[in-house]
N, C-alpha and C. Protein backbone atom coordinates (compact mmCIF):
# COMPACT_ATOMS: atom_id res chain seq x y z
N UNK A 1 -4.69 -13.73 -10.27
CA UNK A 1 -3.69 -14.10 -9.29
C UNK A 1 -2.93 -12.84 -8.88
N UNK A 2 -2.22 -12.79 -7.47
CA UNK A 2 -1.64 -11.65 -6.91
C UNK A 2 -0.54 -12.54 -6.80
N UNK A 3 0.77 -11.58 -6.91
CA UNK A 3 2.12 -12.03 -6.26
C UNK A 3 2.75 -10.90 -5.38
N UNK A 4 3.30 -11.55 -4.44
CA UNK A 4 4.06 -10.38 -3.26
C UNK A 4 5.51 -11.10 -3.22
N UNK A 5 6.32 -9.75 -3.29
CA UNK A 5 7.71 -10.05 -3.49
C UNK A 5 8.47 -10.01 -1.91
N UNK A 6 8.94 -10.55 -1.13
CA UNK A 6 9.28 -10.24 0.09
C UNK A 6 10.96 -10.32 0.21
N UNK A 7 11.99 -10.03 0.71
CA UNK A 7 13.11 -10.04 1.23
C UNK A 7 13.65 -9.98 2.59
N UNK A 8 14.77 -10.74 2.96
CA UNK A 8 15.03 -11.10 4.28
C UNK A 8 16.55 -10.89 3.97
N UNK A 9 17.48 -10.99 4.75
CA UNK A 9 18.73 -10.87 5.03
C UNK A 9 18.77 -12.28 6.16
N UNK A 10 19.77 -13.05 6.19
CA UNK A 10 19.76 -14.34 7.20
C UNK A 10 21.13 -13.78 8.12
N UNK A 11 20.88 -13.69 9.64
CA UNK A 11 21.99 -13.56 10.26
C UNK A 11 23.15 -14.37 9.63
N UNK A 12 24.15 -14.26 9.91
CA UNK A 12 25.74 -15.29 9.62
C UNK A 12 25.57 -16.19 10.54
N UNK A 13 25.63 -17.48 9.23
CA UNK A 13 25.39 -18.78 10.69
C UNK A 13 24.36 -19.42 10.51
N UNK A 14 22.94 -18.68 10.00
CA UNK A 14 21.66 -18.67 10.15
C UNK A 14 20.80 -19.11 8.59
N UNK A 15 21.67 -19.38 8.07
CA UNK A 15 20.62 -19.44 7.03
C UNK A 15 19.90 -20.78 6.81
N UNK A 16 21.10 -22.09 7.15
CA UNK A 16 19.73 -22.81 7.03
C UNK A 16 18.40 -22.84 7.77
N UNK A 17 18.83 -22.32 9.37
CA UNK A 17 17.33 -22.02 10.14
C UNK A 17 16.76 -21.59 9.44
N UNK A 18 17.05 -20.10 8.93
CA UNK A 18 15.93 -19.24 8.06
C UNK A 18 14.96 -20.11 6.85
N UNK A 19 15.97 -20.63 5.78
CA UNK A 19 15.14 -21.84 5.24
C UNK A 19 13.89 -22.86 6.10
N UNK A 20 14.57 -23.36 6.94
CA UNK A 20 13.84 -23.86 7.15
C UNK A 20 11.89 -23.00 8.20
N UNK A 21 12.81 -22.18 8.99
CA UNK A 21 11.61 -21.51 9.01
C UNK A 21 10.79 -21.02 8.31
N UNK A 22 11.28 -20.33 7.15
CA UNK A 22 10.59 -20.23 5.88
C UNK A 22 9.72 -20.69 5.39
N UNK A 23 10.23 -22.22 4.82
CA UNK A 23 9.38 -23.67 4.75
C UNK A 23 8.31 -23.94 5.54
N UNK A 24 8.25 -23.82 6.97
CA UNK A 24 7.54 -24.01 8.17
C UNK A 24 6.54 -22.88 8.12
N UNK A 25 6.76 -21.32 8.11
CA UNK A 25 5.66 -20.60 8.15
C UNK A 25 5.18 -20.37 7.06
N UNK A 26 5.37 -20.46 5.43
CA UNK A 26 4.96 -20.52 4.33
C UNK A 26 3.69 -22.16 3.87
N UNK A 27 3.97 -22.64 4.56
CA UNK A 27 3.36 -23.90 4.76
C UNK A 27 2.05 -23.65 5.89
N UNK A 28 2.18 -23.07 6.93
CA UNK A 28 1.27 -22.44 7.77
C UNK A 28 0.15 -22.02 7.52
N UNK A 29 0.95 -20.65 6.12
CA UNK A 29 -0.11 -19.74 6.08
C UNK A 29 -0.69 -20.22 4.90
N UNK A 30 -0.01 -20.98 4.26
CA UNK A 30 -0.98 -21.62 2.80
C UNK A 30 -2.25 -22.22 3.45
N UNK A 31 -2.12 -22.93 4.57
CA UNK A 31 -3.28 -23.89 5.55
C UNK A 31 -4.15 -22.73 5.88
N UNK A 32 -3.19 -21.62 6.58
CA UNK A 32 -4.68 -20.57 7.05
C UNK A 32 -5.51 -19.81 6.14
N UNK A 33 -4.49 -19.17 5.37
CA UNK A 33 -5.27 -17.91 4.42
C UNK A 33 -5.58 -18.49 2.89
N UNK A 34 -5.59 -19.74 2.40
CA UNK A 34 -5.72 -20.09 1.09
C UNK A 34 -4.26 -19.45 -0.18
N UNK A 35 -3.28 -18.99 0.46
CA UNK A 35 -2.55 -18.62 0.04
C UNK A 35 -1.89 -19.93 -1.27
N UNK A 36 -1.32 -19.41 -2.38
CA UNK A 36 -0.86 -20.85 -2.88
C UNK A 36 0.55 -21.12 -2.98
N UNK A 37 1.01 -20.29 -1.92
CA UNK A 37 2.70 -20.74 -1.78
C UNK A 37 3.05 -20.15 -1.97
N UNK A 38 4.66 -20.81 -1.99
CA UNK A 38 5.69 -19.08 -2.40
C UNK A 38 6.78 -19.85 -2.74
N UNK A 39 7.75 -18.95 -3.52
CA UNK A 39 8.95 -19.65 -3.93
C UNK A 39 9.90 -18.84 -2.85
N UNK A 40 11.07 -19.66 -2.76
CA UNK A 40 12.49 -18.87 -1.77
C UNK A 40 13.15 -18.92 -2.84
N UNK A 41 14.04 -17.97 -3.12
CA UNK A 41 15.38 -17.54 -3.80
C UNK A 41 16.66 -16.76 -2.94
N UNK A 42 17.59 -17.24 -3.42
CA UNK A 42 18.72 -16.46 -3.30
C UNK A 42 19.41 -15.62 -4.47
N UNK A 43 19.45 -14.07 -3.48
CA UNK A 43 20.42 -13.41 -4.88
C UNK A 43 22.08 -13.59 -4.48
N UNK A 44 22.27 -13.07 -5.35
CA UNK A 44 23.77 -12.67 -5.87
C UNK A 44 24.77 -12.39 -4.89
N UNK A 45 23.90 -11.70 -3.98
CA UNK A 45 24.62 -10.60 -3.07
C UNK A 45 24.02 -11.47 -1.78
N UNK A 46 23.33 -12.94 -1.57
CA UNK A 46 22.85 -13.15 -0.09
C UNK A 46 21.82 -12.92 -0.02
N UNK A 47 21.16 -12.59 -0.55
CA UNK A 47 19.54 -11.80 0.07
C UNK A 47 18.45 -12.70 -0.67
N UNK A 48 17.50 -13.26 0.73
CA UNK A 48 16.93 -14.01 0.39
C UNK A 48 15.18 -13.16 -0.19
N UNK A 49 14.97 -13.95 -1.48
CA UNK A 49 13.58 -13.22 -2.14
C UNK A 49 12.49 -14.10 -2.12
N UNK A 50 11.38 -14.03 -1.48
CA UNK A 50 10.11 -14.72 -1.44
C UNK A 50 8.92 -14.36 -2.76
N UNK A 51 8.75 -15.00 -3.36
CA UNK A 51 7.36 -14.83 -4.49
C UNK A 51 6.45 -15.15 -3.81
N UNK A 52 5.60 -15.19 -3.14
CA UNK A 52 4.04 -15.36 -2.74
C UNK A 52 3.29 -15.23 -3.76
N UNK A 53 2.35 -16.19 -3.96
CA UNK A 53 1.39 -16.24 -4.91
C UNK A 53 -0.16 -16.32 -3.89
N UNK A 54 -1.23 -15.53 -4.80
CA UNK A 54 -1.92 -15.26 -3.74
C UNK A 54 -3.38 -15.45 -4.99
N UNK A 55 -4.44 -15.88 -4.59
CA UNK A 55 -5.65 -16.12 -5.45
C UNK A 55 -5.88 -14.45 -6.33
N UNK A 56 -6.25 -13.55 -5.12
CA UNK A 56 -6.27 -12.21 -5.49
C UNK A 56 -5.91 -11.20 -4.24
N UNK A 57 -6.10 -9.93 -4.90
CA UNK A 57 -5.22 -9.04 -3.67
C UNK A 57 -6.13 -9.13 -2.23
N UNK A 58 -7.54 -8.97 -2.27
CA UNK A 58 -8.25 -8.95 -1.30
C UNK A 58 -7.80 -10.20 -0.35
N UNK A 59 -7.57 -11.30 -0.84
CA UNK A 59 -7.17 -12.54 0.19
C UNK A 59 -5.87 -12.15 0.83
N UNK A 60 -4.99 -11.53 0.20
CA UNK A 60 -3.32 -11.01 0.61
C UNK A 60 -3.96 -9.81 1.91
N UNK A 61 -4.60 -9.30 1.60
CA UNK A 61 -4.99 -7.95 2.31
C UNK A 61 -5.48 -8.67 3.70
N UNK A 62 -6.32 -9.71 3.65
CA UNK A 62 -7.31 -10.16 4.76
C UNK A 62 -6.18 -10.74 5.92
N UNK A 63 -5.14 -11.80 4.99
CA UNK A 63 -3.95 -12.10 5.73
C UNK A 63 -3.38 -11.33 6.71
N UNK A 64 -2.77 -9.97 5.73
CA UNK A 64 -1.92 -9.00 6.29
C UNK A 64 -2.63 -8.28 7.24
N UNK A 65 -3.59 -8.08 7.47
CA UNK A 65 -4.56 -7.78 8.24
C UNK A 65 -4.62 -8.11 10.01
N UNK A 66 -4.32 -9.52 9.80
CA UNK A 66 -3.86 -10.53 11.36
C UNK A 66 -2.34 -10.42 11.41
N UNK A 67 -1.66 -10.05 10.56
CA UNK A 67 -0.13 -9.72 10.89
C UNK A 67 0.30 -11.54 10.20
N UNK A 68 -0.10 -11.89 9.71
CA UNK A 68 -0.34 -13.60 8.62
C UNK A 68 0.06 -14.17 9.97
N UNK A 69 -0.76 -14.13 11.22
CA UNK A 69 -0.76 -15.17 12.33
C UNK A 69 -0.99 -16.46 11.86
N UNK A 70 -0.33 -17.17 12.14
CA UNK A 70 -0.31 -18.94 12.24
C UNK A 70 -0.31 -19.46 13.08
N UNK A 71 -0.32 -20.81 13.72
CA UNK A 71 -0.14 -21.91 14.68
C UNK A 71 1.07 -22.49 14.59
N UNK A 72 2.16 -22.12 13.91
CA UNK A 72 3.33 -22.63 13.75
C UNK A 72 3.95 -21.48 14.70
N UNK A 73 4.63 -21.37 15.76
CA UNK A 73 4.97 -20.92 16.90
C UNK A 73 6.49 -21.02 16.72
N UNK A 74 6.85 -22.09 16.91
CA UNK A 74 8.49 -22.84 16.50
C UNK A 74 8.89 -21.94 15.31
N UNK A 75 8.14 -21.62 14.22
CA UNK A 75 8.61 -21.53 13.21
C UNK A 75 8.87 -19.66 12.97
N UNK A 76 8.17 -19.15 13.79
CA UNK A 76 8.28 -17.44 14.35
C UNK A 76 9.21 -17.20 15.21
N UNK A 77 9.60 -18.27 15.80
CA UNK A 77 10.54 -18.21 16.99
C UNK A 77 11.84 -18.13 15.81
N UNK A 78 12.03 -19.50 15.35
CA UNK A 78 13.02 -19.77 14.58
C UNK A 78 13.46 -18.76 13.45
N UNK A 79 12.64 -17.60 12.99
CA UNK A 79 12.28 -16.54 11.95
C UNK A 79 13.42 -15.38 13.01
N UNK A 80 12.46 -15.42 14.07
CA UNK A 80 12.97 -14.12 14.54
C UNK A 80 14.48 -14.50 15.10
N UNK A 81 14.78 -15.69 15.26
CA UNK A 81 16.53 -16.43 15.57
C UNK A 81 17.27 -15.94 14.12
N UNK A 82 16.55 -15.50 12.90
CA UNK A 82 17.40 -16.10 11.41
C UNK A 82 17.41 -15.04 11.33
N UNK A 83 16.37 -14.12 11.56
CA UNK A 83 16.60 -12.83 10.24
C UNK A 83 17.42 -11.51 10.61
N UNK A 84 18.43 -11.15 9.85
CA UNK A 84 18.98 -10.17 10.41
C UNK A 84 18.23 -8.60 10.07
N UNK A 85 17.51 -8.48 8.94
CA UNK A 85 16.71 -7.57 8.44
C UNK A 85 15.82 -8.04 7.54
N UNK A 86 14.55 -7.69 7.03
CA UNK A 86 13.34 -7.82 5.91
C UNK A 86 12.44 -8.01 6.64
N UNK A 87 11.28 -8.65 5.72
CA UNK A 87 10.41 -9.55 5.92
C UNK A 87 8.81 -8.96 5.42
N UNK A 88 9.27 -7.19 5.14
CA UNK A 88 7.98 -6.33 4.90
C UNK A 88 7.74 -7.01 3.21
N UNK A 89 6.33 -6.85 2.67
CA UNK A 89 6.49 -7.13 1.11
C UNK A 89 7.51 -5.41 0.45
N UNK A 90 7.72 -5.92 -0.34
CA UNK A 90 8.83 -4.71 -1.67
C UNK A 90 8.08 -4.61 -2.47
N UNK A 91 7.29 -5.06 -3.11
CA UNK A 91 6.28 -5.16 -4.05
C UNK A 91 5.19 -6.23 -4.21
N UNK A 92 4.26 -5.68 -4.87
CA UNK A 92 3.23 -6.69 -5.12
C UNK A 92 2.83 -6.44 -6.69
N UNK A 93 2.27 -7.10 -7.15
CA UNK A 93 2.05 -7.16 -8.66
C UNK A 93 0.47 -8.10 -8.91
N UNK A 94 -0.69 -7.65 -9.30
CA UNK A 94 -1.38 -8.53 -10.13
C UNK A 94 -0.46 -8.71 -11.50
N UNK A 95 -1.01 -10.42 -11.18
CA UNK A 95 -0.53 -11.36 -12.66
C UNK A 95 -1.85 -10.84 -13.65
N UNK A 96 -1.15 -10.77 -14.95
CA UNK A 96 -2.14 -10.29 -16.05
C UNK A 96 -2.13 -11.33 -17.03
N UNK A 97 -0.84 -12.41 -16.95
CA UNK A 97 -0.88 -13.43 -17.62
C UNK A 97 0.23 -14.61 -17.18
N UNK A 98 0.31 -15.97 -17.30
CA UNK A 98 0.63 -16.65 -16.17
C UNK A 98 1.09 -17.65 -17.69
N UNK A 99 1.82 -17.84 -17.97
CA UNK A 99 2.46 -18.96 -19.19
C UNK A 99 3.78 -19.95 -18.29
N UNK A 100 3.99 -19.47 -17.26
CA UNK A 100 4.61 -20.47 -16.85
C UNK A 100 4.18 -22.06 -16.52
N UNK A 101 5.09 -23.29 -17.08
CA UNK A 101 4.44 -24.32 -17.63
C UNK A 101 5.74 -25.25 -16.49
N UNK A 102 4.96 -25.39 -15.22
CA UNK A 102 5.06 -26.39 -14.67
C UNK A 102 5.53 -28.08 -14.65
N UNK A 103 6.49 -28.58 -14.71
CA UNK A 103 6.64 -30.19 -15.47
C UNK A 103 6.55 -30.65 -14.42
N UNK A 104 5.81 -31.95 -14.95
CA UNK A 104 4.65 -33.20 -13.85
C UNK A 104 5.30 -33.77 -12.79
């Protein structure tokens, strides 16, 4: 498994759009690229952090490749309304071991 760490800043005003665009193009690209989701977080300081989880790096690469084009239109529109800065990955990491235990 691959994970990509991403960060955004939400204009003032804007953050639930950003959520929800979030939701909307993370949902997109799981449909296009086999991607297996991503978590949203908030830090401390406002700044929103994306986990992308990805099968392996080559599938992340093929994505980033098309610029992770989707059919969700509304939801790029609504991205580029929210974000005041981010959106590049900060890091990426192969998983070497995965013990996190999911409840049903």
């Amino acid at each position: 498994m691959f994970l990509v760490l991403y960060e955004w800043r939400a204009k003032p005003g804007k953050a639930q759009l950003f959520e929800e665009a979030w939701r909307r193009g993370t949902r997109a690209i799981t449909r296009r690229y086999g991607s297996f989701g991503s978590r949203l977080c908030r830090a401390a300081d406002g700044r929103y952090v994306g986990a992308a989880e990805w099968p392996d790096e080559p599938s992340w690469r093929a994505a980033m490749a098309t610029g992770m084009a989707h059919d969700d239109a509304e939801a790029r529109r609504m991205l580029e309304e929210a974000v005041e800065d981010g959106g590049a990955p900060i890091l990426t990491l192969t998983v070497l071991d995965d013990l996190v235990v999911r409840p049903p």
